[in-house]
PDB file of N, CA and C in Angstrom:
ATOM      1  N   UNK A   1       0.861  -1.169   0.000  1.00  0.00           N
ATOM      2  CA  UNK A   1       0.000   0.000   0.000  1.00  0.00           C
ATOM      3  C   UNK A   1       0.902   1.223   0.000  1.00  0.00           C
ATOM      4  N   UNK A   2       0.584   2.080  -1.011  1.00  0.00           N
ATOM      5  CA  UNK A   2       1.574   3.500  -0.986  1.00  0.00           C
ATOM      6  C   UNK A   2       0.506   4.862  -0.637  1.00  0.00           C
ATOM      7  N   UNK A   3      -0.451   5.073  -0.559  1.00  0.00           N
ATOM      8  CA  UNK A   3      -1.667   5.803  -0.214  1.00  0.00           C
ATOM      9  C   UNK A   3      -2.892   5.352   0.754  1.00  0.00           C
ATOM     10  N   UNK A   4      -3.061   6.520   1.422  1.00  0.00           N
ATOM     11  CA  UNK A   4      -4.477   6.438   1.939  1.00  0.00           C
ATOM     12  C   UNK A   4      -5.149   5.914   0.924  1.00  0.00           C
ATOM     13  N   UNK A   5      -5.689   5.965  -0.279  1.00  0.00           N
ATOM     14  CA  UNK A   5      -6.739   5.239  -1.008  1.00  0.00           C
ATOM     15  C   UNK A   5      -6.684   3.528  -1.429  1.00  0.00           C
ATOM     16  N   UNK A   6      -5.349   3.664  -1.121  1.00  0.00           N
ATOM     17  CA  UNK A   6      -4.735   2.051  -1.231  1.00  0.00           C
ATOM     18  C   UNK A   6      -5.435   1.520   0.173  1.00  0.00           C
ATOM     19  N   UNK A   7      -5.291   2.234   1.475  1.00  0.00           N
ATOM     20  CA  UNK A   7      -5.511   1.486   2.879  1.00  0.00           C
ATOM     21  C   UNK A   7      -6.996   1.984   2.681  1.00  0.00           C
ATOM     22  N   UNK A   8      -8.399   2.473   2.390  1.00  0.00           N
ATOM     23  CA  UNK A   8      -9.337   2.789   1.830  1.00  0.00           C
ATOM     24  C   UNK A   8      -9.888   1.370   0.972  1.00  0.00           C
ATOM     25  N   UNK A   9      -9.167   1.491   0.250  1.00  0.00           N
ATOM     26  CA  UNK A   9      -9.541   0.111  -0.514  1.00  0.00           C
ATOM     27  C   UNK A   9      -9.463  -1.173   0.423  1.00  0.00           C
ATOM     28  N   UNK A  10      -8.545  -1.405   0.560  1.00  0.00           N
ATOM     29  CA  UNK A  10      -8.441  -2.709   1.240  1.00  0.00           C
ATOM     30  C   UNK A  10      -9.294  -2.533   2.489  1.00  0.00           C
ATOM     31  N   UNK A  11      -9.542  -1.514   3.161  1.00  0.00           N
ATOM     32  CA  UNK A  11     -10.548  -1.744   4.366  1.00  0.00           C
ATOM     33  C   UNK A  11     -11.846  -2.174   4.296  1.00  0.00           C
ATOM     34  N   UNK A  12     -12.661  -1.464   2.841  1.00  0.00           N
ATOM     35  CA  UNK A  12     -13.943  -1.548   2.307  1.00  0.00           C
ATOM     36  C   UNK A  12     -13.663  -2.849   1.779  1.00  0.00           C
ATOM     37  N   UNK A  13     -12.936  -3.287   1.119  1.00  0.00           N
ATOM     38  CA  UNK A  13     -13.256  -4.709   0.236  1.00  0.00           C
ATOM     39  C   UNK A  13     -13.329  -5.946   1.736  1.00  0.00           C
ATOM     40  N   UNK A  14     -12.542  -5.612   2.747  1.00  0.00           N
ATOM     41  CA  UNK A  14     -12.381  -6.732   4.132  1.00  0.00           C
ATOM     42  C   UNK A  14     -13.650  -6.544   4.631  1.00  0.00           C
ATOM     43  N   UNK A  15     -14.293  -4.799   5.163  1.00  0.00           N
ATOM     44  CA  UNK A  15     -15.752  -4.738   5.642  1.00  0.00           C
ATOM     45  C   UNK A  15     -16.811  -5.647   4.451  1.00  0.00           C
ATOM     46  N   UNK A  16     -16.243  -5.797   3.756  1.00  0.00           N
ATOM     47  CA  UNK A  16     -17.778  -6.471   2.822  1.00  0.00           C
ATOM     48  C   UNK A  16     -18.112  -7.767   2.795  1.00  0.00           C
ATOM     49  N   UNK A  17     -16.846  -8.952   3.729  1.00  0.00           N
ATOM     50  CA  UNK A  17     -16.973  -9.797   3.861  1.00  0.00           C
ATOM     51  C   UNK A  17     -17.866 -10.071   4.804  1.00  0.00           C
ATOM     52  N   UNK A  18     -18.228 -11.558   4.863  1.00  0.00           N
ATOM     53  CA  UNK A  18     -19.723 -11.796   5.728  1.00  0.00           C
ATOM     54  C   UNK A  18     -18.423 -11.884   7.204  1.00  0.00           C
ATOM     55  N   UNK A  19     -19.129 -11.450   8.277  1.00  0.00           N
ATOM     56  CA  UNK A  19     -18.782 -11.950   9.421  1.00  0.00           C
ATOM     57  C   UNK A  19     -17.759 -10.583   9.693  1.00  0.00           C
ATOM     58  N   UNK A  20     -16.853  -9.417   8.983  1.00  0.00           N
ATOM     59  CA  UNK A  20     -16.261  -9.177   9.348  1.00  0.00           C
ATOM     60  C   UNK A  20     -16.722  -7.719  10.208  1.00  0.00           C
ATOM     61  N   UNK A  21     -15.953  -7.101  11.292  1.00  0.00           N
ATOM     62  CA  UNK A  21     -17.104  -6.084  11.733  1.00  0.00           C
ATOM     63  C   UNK A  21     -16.454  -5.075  11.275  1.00  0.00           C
ATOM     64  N   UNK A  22     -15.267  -4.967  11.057  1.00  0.00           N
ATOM     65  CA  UNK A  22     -14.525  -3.459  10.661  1.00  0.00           C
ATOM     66  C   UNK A  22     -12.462  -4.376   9.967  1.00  0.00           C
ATOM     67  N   UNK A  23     -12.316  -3.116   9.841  1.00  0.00           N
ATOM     68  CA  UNK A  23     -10.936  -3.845   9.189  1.00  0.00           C
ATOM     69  C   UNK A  23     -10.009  -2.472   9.245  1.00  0.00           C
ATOM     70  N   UNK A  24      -8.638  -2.048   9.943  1.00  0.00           N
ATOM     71  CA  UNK A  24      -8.003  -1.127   9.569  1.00  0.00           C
ATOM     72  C   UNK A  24      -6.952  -1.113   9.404  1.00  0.00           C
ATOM     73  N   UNK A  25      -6.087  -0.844   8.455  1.00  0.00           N
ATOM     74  CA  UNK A  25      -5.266  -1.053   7.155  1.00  0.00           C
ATOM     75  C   UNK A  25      -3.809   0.380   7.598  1.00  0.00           C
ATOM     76  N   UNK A  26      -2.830  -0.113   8.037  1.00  0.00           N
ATOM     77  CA  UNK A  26      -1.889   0.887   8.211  1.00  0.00           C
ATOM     78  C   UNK A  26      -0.481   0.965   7.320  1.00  0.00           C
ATOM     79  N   UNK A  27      -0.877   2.408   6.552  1.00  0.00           N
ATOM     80  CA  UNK A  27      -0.212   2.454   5.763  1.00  0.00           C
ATOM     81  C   UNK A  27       1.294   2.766   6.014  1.00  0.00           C
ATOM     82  N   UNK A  28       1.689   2.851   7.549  1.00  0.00           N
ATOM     83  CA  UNK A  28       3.096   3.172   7.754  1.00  0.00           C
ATOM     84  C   UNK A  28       3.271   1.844   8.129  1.00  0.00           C
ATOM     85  N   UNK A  29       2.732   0.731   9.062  1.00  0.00           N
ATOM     86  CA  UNK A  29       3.285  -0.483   8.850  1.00  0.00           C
ATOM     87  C   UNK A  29       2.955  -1.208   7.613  1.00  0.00           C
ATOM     88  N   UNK A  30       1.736  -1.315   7.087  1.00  0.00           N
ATOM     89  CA  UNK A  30       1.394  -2.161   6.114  1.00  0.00           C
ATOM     90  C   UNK A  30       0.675  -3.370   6.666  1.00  0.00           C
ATOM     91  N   UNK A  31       0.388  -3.093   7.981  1.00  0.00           N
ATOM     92  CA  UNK A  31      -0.809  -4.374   8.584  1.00  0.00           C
ATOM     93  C   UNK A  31      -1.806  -3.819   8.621  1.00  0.00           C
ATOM     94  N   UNK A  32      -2.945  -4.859   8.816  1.00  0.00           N
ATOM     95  CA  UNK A  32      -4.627  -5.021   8.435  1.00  0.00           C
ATOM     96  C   UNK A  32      -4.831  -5.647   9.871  1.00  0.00           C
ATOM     97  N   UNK A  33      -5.597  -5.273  10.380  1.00  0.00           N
ATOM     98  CA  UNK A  33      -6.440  -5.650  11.714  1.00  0.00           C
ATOM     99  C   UNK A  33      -7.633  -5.542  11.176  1.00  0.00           C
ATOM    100  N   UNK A  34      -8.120  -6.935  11.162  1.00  0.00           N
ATOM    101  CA  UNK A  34      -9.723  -7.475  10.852  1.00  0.00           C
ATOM    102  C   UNK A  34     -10.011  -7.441  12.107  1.00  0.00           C
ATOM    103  N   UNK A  35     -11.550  -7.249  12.636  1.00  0.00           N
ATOM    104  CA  UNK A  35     -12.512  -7.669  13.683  1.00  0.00           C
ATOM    105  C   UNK A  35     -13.347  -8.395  13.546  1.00  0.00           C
ATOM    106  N   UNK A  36     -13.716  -9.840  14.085  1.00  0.00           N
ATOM    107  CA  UNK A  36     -15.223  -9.965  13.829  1.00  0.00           C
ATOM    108  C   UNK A  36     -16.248  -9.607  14.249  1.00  0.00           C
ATOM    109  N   UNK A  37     -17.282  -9.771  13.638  1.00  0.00           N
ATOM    110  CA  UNK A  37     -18.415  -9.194  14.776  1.00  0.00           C
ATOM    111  C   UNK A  37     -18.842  -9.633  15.878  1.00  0.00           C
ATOM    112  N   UNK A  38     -18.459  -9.187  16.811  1.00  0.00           N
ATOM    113  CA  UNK A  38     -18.935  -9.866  17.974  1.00  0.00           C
ATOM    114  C   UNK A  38     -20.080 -10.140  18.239  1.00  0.00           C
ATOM    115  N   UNK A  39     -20.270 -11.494  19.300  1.00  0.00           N
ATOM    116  CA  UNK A  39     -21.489 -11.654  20.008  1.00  0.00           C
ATOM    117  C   UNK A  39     -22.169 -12.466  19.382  1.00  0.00           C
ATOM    118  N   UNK A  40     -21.743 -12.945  18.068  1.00  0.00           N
ATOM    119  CA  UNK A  40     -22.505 -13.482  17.165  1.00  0.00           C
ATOM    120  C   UNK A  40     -21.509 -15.318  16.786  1.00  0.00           C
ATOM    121  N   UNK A  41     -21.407 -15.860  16.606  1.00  0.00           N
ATOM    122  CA  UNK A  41     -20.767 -17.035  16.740  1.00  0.00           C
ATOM    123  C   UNK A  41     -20.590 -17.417  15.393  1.00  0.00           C
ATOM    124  N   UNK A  42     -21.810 -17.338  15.086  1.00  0.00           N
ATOM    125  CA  UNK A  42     -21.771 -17.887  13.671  1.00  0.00           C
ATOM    126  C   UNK A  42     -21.306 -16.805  12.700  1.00  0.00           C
ATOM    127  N   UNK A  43     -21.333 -15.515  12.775  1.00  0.00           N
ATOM    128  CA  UNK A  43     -21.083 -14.300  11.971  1.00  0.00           C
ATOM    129  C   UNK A  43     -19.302 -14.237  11.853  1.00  0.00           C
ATOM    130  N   UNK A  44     -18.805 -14.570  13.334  1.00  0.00           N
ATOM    131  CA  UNK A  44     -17.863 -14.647  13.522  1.00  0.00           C
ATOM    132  C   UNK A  44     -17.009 -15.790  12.906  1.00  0.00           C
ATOM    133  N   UNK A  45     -17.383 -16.892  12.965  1.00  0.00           N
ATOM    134  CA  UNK A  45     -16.862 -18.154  12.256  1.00  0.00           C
ATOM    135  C   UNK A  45     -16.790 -17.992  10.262  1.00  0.00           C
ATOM    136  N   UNK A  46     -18.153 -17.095  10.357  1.00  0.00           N
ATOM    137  CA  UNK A  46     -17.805 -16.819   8.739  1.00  0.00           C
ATOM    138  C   UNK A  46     -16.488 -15.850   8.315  1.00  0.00           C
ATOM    139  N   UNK A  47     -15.752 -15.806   9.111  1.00  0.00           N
ATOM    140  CA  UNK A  47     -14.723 -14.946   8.621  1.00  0.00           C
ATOM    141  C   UNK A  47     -13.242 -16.122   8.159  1.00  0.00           C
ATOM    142  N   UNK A  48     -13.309 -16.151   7.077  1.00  0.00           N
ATOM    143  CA  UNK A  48     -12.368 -17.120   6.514  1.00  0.00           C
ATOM    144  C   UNK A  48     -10.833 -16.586   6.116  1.00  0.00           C
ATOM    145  N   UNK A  49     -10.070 -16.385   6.996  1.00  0.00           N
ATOM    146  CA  UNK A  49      -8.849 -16.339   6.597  1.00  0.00           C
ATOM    147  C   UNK A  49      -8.414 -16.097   5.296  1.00  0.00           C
ATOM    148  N   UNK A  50      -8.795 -17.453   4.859  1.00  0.00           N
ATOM    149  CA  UNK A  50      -8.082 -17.181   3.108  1.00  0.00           C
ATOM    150  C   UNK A  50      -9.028 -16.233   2.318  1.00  0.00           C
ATOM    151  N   UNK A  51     -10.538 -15.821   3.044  1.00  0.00           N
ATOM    152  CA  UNK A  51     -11.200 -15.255   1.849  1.00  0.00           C
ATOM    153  C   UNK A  51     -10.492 -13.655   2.172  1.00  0.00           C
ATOM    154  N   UNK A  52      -9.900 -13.495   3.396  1.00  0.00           N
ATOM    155  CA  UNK A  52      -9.183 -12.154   3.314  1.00  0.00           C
ATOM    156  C   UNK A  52      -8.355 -11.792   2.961  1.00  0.00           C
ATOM    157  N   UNK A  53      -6.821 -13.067   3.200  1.00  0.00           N
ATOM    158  CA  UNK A  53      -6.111 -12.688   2.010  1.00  0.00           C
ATOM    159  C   UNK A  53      -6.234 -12.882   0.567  1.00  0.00           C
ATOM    160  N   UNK A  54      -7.179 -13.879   0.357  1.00  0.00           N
ATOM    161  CA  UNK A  54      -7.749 -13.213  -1.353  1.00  0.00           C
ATOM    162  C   UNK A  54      -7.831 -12.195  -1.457  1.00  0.00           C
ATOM    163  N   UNK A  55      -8.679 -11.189  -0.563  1.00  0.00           N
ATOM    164  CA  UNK A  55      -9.712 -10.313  -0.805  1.00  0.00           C
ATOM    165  C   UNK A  55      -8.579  -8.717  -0.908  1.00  0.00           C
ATOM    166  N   UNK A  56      -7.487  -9.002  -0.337  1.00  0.00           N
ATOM    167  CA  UNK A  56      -6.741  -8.104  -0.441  1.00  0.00           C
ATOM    168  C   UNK A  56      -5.650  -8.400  -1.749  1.00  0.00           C
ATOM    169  N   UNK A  57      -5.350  -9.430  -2.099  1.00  0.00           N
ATOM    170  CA  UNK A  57      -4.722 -10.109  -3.284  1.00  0.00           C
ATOM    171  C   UNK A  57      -5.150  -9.423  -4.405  1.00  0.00           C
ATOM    172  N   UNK A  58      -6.455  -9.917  -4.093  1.00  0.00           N
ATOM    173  CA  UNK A  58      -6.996  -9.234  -5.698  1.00  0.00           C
ATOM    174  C   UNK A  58      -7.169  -7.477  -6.076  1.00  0.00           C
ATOM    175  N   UNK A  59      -6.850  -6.986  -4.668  1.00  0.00           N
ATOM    176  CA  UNK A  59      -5.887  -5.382  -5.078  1.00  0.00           C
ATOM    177  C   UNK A  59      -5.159  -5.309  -5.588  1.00  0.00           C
ATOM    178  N   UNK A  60      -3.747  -6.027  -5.836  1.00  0.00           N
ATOM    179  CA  UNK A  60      -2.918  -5.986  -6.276  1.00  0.00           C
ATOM    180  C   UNK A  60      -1.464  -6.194  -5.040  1.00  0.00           C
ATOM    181  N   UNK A  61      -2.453  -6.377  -4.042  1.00  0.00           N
ATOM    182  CA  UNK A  61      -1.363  -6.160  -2.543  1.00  0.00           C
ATOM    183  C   UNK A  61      -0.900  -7.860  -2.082  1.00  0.00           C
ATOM    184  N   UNK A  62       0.038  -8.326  -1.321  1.00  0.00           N
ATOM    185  CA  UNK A  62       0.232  -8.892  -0.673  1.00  0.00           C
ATOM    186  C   UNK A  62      -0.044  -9.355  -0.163  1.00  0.00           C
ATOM    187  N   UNK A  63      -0.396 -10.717   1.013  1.00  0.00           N
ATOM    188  CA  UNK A  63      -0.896 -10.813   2.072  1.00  0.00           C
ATOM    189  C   UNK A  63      -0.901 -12.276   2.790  1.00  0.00           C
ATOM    190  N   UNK A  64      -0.127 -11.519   4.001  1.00  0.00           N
ATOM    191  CA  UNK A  64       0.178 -13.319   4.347  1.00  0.00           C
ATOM    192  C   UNK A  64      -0.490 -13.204   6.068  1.00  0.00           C
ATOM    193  N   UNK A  65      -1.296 -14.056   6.541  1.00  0.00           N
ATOM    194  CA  UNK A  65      -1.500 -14.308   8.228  1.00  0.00           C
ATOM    195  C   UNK A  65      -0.747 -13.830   8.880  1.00  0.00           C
ATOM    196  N   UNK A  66      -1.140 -13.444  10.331  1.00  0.00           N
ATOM    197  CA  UNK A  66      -0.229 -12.587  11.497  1.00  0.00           C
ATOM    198  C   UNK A  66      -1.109 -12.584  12.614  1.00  0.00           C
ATOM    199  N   UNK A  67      -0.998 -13.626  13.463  1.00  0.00           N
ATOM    200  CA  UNK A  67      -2.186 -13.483  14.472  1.00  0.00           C
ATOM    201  C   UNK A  67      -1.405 -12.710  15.830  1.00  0.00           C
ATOM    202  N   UNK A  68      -2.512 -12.234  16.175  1.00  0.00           N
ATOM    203  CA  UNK A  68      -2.158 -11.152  17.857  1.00  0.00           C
ATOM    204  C   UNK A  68      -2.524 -12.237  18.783  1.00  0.00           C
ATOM    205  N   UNK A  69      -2.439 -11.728  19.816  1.00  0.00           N
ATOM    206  CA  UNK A  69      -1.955 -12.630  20.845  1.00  0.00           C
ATOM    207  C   UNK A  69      -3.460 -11.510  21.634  1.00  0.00           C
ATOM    208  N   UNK A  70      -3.805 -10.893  21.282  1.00  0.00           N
ATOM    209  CA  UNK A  70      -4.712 -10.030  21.978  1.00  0.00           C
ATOM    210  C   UNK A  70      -5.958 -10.318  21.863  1.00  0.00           C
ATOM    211  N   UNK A  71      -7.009 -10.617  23.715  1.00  0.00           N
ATOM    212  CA  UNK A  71      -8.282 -11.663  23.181  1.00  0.00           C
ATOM    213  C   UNK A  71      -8.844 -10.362  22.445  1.00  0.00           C
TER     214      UNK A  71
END
């Protein structure tokens, strides 16, 4: 990502997935923090890993797993 409209993009294309609740995209590191939606189990389980790094792939960007350690 070299622009705000680059981290713009990739946030809206992650919010449009089922299950995800927000997504924010930092353009001085270059990491993506997905949320799911809480409270919801099943909303939450629909959030598929690979459909996010597809979903950022098919920007033209990168994207490999990085899990936090944070519940």
């Amino acid at each position: 990502m070299t622009c705000g409209h680059c981290t713009s993009r990739v946030e809206e294309a992650l919010t449009a997935l089922p299950g995800v609740r927000s997504a924010t995209a930092s353009l001085e590191t270059g990491i993506v923090t997905v949320a799911a939606v809480a409270g919801d189990q099943l909303l939450a389980a629909a959030v598929q890993l690979p459909a996010v790094v597809q979903a950022i792939q098919e920007l033209g960007f990168g994207a490999e797993p990085h899990f936090s350690q944070e519940a």
